[in-house]
Protein backbone atom coordinates (compact mmCIF):
# COMPACT_ATOMS: atom_id res chain seq x y z
CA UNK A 1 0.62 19.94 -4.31
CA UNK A 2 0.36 22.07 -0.95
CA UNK A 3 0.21 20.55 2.04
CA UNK A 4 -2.59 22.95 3.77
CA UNK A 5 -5.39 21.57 5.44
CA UNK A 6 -8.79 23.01 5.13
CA UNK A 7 -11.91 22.98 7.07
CA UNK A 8 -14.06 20.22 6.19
CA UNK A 9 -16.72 18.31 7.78
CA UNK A 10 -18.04 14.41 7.44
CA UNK A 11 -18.89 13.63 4.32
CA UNK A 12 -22.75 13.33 3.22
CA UNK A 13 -22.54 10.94 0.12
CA UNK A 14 -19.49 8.69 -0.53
CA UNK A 15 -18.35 7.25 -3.44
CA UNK A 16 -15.73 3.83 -3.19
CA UNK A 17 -14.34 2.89 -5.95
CA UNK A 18 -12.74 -0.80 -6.00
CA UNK A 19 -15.93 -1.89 -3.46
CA UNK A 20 -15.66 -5.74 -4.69
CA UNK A 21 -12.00 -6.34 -3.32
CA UNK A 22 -10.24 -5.90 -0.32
CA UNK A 23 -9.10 -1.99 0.18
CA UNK A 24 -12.44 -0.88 -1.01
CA UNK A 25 -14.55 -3.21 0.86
CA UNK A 26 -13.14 -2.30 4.06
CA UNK A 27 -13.10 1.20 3.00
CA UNK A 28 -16.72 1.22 2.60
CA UNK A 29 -17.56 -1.14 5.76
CA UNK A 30 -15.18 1.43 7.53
CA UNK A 31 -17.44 4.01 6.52
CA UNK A 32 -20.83 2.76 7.26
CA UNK A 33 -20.30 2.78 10.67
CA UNK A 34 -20.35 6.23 10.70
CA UNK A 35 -23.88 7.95 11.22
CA UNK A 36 -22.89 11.16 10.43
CA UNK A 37 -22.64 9.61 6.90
CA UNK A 38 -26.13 9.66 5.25
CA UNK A 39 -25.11 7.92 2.12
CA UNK A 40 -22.14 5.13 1.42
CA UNK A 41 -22.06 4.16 -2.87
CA UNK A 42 -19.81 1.12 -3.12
CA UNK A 43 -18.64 0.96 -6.67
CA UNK A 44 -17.67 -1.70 -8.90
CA UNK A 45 -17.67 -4.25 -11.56
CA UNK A 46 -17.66 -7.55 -9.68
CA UNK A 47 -20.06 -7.42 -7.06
CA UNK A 48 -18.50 -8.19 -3.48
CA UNK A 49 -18.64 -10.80 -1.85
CA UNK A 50 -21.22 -12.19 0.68
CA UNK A 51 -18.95 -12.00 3.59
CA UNK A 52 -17.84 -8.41 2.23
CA UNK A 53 -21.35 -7.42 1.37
CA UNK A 54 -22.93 -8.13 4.70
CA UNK A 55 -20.01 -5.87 6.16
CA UNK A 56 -20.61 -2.71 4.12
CA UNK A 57 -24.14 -3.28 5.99
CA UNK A 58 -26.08 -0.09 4.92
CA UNK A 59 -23.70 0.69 2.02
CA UNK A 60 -25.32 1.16 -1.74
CA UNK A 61 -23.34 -1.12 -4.61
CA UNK A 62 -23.58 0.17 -7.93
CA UNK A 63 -21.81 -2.56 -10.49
CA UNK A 64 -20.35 0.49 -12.88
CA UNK A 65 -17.08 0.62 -14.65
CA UNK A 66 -15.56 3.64 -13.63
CA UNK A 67 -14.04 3.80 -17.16
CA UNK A 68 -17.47 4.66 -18.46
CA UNK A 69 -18.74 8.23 -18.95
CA UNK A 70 -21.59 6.87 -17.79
CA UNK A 71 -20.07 6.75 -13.67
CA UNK A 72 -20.92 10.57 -13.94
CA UNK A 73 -24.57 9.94 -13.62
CA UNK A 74 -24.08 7.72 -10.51
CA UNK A 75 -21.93 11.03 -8.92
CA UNK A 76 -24.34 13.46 -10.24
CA UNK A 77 -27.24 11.35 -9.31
CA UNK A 78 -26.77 10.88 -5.95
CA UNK A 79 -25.14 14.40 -5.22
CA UNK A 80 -21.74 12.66 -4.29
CA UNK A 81 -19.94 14.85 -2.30
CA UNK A 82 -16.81 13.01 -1.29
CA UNK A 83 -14.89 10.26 -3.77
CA UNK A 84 -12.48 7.21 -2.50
CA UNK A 85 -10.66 5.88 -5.50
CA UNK A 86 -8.92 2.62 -3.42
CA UNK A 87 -9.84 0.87 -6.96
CA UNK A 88 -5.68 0.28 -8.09
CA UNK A 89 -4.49 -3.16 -9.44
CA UNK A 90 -0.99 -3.76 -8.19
CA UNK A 91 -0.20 -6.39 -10.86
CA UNK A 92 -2.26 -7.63 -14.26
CA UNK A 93 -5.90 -9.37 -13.58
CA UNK A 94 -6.21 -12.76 -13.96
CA UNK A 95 -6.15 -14.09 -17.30
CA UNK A 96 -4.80 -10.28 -18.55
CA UNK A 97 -2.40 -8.52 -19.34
CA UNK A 98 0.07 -5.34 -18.82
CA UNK A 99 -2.16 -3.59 -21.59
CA UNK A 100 -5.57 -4.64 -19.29
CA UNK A 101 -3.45 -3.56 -15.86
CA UNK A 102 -2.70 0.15 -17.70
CA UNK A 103 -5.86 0.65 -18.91
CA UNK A 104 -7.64 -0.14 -15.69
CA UNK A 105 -5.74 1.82 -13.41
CA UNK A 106 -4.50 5.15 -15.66
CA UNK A 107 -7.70 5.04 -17.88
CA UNK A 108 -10.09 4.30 -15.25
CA UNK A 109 -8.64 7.11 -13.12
CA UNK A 110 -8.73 9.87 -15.43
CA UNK A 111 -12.19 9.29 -16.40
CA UNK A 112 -12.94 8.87 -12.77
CA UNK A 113 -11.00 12.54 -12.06
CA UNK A 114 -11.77 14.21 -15.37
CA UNK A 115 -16.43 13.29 -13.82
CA UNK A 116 -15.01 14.91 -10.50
CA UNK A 117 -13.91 18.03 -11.66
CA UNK A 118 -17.08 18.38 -13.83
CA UNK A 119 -19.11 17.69 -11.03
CA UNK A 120 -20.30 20.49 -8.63
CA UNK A 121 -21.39 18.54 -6.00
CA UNK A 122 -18.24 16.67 -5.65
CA UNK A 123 -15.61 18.44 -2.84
CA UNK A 124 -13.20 15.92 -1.35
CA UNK A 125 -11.36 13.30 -3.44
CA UNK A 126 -8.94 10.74 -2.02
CA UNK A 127 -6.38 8.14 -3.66
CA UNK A 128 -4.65 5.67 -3.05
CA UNK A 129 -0.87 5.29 -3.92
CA UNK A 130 2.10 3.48 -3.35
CA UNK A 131 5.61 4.69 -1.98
CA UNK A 132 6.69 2.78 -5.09
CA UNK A 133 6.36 6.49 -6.89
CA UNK A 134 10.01 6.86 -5.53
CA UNK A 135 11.79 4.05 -6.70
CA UNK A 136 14.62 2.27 -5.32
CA UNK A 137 18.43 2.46 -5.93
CA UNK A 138 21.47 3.16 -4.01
CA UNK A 139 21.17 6.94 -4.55
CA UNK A 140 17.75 6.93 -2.07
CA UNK A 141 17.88 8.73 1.16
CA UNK A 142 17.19 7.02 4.55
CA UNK A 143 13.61 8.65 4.04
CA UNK A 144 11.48 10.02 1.38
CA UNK A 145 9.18 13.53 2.21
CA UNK A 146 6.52 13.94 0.58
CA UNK A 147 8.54 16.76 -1.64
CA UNK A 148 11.11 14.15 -3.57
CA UNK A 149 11.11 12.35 -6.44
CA UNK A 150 12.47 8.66 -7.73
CA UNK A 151 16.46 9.34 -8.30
CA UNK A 152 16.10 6.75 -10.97
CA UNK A 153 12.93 6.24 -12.70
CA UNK A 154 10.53 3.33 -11.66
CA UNK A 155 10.87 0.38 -14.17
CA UNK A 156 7.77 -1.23 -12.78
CA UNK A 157 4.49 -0.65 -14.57
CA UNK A 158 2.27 -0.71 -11.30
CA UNK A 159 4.83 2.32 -10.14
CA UNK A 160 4.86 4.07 -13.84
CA UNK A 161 0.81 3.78 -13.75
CA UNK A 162 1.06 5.73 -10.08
CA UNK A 163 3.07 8.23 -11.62
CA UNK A 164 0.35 9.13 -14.14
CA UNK A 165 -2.67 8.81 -11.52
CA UNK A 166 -0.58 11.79 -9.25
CA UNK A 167 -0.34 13.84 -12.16
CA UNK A 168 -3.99 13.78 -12.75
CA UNK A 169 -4.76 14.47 -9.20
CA UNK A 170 -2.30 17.40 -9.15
CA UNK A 171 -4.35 18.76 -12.37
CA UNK A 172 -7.86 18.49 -10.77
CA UNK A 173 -6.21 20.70 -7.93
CA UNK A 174 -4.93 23.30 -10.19
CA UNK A 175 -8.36 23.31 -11.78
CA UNK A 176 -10.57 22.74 -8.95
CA UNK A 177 -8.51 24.69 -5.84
CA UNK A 178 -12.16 24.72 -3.77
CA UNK A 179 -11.70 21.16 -4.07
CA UNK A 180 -9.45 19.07 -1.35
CA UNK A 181 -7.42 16.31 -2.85
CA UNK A 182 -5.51 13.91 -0.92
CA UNK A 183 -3.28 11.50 -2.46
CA UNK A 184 -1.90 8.60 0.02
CA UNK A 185 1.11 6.78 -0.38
CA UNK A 186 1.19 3.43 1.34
CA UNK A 187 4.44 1.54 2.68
CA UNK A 188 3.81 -2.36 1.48
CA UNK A 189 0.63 -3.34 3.12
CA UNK A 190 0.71 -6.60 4.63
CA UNK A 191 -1.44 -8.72 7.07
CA UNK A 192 -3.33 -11.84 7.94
CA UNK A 193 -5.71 -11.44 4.99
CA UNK A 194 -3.08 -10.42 2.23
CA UNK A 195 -1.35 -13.58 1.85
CA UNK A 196 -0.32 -12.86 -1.71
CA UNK A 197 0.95 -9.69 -1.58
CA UNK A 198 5.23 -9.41 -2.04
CA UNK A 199 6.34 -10.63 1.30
CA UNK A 200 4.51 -13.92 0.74
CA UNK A 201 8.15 -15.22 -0.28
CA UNK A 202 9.16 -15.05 3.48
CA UNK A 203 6.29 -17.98 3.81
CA UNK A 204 8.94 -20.57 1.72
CA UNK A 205 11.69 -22.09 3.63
CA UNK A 206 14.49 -20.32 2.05
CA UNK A 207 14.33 -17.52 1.35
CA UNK A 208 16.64 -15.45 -1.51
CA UNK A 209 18.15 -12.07 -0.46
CA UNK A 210 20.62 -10.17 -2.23
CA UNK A 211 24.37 -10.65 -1.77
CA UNK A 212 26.03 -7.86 0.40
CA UNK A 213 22.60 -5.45 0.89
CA UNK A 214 20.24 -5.80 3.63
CA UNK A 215 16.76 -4.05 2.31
CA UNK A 216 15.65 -1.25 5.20
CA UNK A 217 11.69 -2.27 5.21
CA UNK A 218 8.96 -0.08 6.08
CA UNK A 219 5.39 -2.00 6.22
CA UNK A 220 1.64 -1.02 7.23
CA UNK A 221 -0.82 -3.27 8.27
CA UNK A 222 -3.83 -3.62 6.45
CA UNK A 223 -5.57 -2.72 8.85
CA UNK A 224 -4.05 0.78 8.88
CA UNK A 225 -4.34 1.18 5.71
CA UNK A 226 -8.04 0.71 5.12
CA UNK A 227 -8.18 3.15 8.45
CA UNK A 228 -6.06 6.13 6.99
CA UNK A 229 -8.41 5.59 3.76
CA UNK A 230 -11.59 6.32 5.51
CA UNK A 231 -9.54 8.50 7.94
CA UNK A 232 -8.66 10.99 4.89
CA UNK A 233 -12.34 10.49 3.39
CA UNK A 234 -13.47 12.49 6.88
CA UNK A 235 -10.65 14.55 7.05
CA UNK A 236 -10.03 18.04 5.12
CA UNK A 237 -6.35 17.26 3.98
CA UNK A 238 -4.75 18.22 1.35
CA UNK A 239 -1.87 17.23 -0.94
CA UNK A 240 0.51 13.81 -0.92
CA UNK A 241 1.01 11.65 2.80
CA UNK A 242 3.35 8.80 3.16
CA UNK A 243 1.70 6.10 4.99
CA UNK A 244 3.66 3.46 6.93
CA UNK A 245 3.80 1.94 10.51
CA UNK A 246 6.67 3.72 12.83
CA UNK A 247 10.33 2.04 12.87
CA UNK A 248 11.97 -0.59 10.07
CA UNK A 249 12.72 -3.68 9.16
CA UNK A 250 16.06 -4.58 7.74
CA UNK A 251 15.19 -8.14 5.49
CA UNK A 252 17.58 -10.13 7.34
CA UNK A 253 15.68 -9.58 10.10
CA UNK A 254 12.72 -10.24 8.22
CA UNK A 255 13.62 -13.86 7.06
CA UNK A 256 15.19 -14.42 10.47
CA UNK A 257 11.44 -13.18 12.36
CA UNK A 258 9.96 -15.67 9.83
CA UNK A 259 11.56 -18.57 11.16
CA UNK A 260 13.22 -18.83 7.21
CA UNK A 261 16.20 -20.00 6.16
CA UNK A 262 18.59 -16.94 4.36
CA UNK A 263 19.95 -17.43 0.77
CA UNK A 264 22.02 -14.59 0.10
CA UNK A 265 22.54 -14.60 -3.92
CA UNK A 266 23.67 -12.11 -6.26
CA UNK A 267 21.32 -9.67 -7.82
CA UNK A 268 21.35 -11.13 -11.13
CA UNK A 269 20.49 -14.76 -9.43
CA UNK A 270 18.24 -13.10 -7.54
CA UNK A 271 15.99 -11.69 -10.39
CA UNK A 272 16.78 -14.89 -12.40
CA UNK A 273 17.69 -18.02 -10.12
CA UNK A 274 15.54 -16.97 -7.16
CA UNK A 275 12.37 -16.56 -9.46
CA UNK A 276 13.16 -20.33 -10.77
CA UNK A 277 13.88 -21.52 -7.29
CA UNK A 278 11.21 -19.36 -5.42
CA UNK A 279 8.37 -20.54 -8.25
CA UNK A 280 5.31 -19.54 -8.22
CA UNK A 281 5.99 -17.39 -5.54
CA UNK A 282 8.37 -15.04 -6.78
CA UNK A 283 7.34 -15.90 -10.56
CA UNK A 284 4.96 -13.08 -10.86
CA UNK A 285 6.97 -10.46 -8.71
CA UNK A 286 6.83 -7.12 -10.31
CA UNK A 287 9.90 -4.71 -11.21
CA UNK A 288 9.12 -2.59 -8.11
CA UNK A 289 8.95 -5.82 -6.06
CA UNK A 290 12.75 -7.15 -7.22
CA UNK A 291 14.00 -3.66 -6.06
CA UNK A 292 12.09 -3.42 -3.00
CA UNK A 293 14.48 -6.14 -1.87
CA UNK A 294 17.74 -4.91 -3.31
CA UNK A 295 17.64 -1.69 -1.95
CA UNK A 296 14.21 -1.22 0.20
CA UNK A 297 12.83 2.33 0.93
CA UNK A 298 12.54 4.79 4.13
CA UNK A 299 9.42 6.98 4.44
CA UNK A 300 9.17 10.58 6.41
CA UNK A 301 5.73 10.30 8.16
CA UNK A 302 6.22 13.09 9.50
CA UNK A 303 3.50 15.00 7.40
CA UNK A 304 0.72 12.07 8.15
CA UNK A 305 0.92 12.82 11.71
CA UNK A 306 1.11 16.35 11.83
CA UNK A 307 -1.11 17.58 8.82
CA UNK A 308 -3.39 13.99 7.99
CA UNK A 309 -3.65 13.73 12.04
CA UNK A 310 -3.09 9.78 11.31
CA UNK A 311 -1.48 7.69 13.51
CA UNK A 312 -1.09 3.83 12.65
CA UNK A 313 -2.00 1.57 15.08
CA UNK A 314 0.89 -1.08 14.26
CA UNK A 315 4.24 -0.60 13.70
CA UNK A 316 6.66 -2.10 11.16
CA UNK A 317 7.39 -4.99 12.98
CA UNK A 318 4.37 -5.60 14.78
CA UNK A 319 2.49 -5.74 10.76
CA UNK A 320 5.22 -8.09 9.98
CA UNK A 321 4.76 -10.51 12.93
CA UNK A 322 1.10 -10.15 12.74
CA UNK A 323 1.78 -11.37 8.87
CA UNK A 324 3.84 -13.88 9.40
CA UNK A 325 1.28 -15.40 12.38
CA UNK A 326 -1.56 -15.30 10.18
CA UNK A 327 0.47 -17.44 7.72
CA UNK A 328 -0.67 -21.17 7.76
CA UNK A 329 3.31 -22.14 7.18
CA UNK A 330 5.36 -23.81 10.42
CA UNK A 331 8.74 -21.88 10.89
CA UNK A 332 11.93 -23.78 9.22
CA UNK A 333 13.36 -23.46 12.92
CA UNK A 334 12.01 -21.18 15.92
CA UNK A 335 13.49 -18.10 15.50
CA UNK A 336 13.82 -17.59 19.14
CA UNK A 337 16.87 -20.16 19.36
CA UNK A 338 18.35 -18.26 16.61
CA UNK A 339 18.07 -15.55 19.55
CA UNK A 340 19.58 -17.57 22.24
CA UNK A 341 22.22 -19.28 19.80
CA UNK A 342 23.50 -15.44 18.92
CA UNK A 343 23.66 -14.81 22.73
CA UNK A 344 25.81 -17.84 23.99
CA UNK A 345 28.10 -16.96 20.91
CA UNK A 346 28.55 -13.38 22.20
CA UNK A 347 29.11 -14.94 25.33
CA UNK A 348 31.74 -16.90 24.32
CA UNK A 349 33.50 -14.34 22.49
CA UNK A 350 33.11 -12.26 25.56
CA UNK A 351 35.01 -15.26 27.96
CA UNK A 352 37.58 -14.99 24.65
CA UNK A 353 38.89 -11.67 25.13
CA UNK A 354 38.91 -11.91 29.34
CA UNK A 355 41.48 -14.67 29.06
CA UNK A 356 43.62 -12.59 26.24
CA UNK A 357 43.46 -9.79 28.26
């Protein structure tokens, strides 16, 4: 998709998808602290909870399955003007299964796309996506534009299901080029309030890495990413945006920040052993997850800056330490005398090579 941006204005009826859980919530809470907003519809099956429901505040919630034709009257109905679909399961429901996962996200999506293009009211439509889209393997440059492409195909369902939810946005902008479509591709989200999430593993006192690679970590705070949602929503951009907080995080430095103790293992331990040794925690990880920390991925945000006019609030590390403090887990050991240990070494070495010399 192009990257052009084109003159919008605030939305006058939004649409959330995904209202009952934690990007949509915020999304819509976000939202309804704007004025210039006349309407907020939080969508979903579940309805949210009280905490989450008392911070949408004005917001409308609709229980609707988006998989339903029936989510066009709601759009039509209420002369939506501007859909959020943050609604994207990252790993099977409880009690489900791959088959449930698919069928949620792809299904759910291209009824949810296939109502927006029908609709004439509608104008703006946002997604959500992952950076998983590109993969991971040794072939990856130090940083994907927006432009590239996995090297090797995505093995992970959650990334293959992405995949398919692009392609139907890219279609609704062939077919509906008065309409702006954004697609956002978030870094791994982490925070205080996402304790399950992928990095949880750095929470255990050992921690497995791979044997002779060092993952290069990008990471956005949740808060971020619930902010470039309802930043995009308000904006006019169009086409694909990576999303991440500036600088990296290489996962030694990760475990090491995390007051963790380092198991460096081969891969095949790692995707076998560690799961046994890391259970429950790394029992559920997901294809895209194992890879993540083989190989780890670089983003170009570049475009989100310049064209999205975004510009996160936390950086890589600071999302990371703000993670790891929200964790209610004591350090192994305090990483700072890890800091001072390193120094006296260097020292030492230092005095070493005066007295050769």
């Amino acid at each position: 998709m192009g990257s052009e941006i084109r003159d919008g204005r605030t939305p006058r009826v939004a649409l959330v998808t995904g209202a009952s859980r934690f990007f949509g919530g915020n999304v819509v809470a976000r939202l309804a602290q704007d004025p210039g907003i006349e309407r907020i519809i939080a969508v979903d099956t579940m309805t949210p909870s009280r905490e989450l429901s008392r911070r949408m505040g004005r917001a409308e919630f609709v229980r609707a399955d988006i998989r339903n034709p029936l989510i066009r009257k709601v759009i039509d109905g209420s002369q939506v003007d501007t859909v959020v679909h943050a609604a994207l399961l990252a790993r099977p429901p409880v009690g489900g299964s791959r088959v449930v996962m698919k069928d949620l996200n792809v299904l759910g999506a291209m009824q949810l796309l296939a109502v927006c293009q029908k609709s004439p009211s509608v104008r703006r439509v946002v997604v959500r996506s992952t950076s998983a889209v590109y993969g991971c393997s040794a072939k990856d440059p130090a940083k994907f534009t927006e432009e590239m492409s996995a090297h090797i195909p995505p093995r992970g369902g959650f990334a293959r299901d992405v995949i398919e939810i692009e392609g139907f946005v890219r279609g609704l902008a062939r077919r509906r080029p008065d309409m702006a479509t954004a697609i956002l591709r978030f870094a791994p989200i982490v925070g205080p309030r996402l304790a399950g999430r992928g990095l949880q593993y750095l929470r255990s006192p050992v921690a497995p890495t791979v044997f002779g690679r060092d993952a290069r970590m990008q990471l956005v705070h949740e808060e971020d990413a619930v902010a470039a949602l309802a930043h995009a929503a308000k904006s006019a951009a169009v086409g694909a945006y990576n999303i991440a907080g500036d600088g990296a995080l290489a996962l030694s430095q990760a475990v090491r920040r995390a007051g963790r103790i380092e198991l460096p293992v081969p891969f095949m331990v790692f995707r076998t052993a560690g799961r046994m040794l890391m259970d429950p925690v790394m029992r559920e990880f997901s294809g895209e997850q194992l890879d993540y920390f083989h190989f780890g991925c670089g983003l170009d945000t570049t475009r989100m800056r310049t064209e999205l006019g975004f510009v996160p609030r936390w950086t890589t590390v600071q999302a990371f330490d703000d993670f790891i403090g929200g964790a209610a887990s004591r350090p192994v050991f305090d990483p700072a005398w890890i800091d001072v240990a390193e120094k006296k070494l260097l020292g030492l070495l230092g005095a070493g090579t005066g007295v050769q010399r």
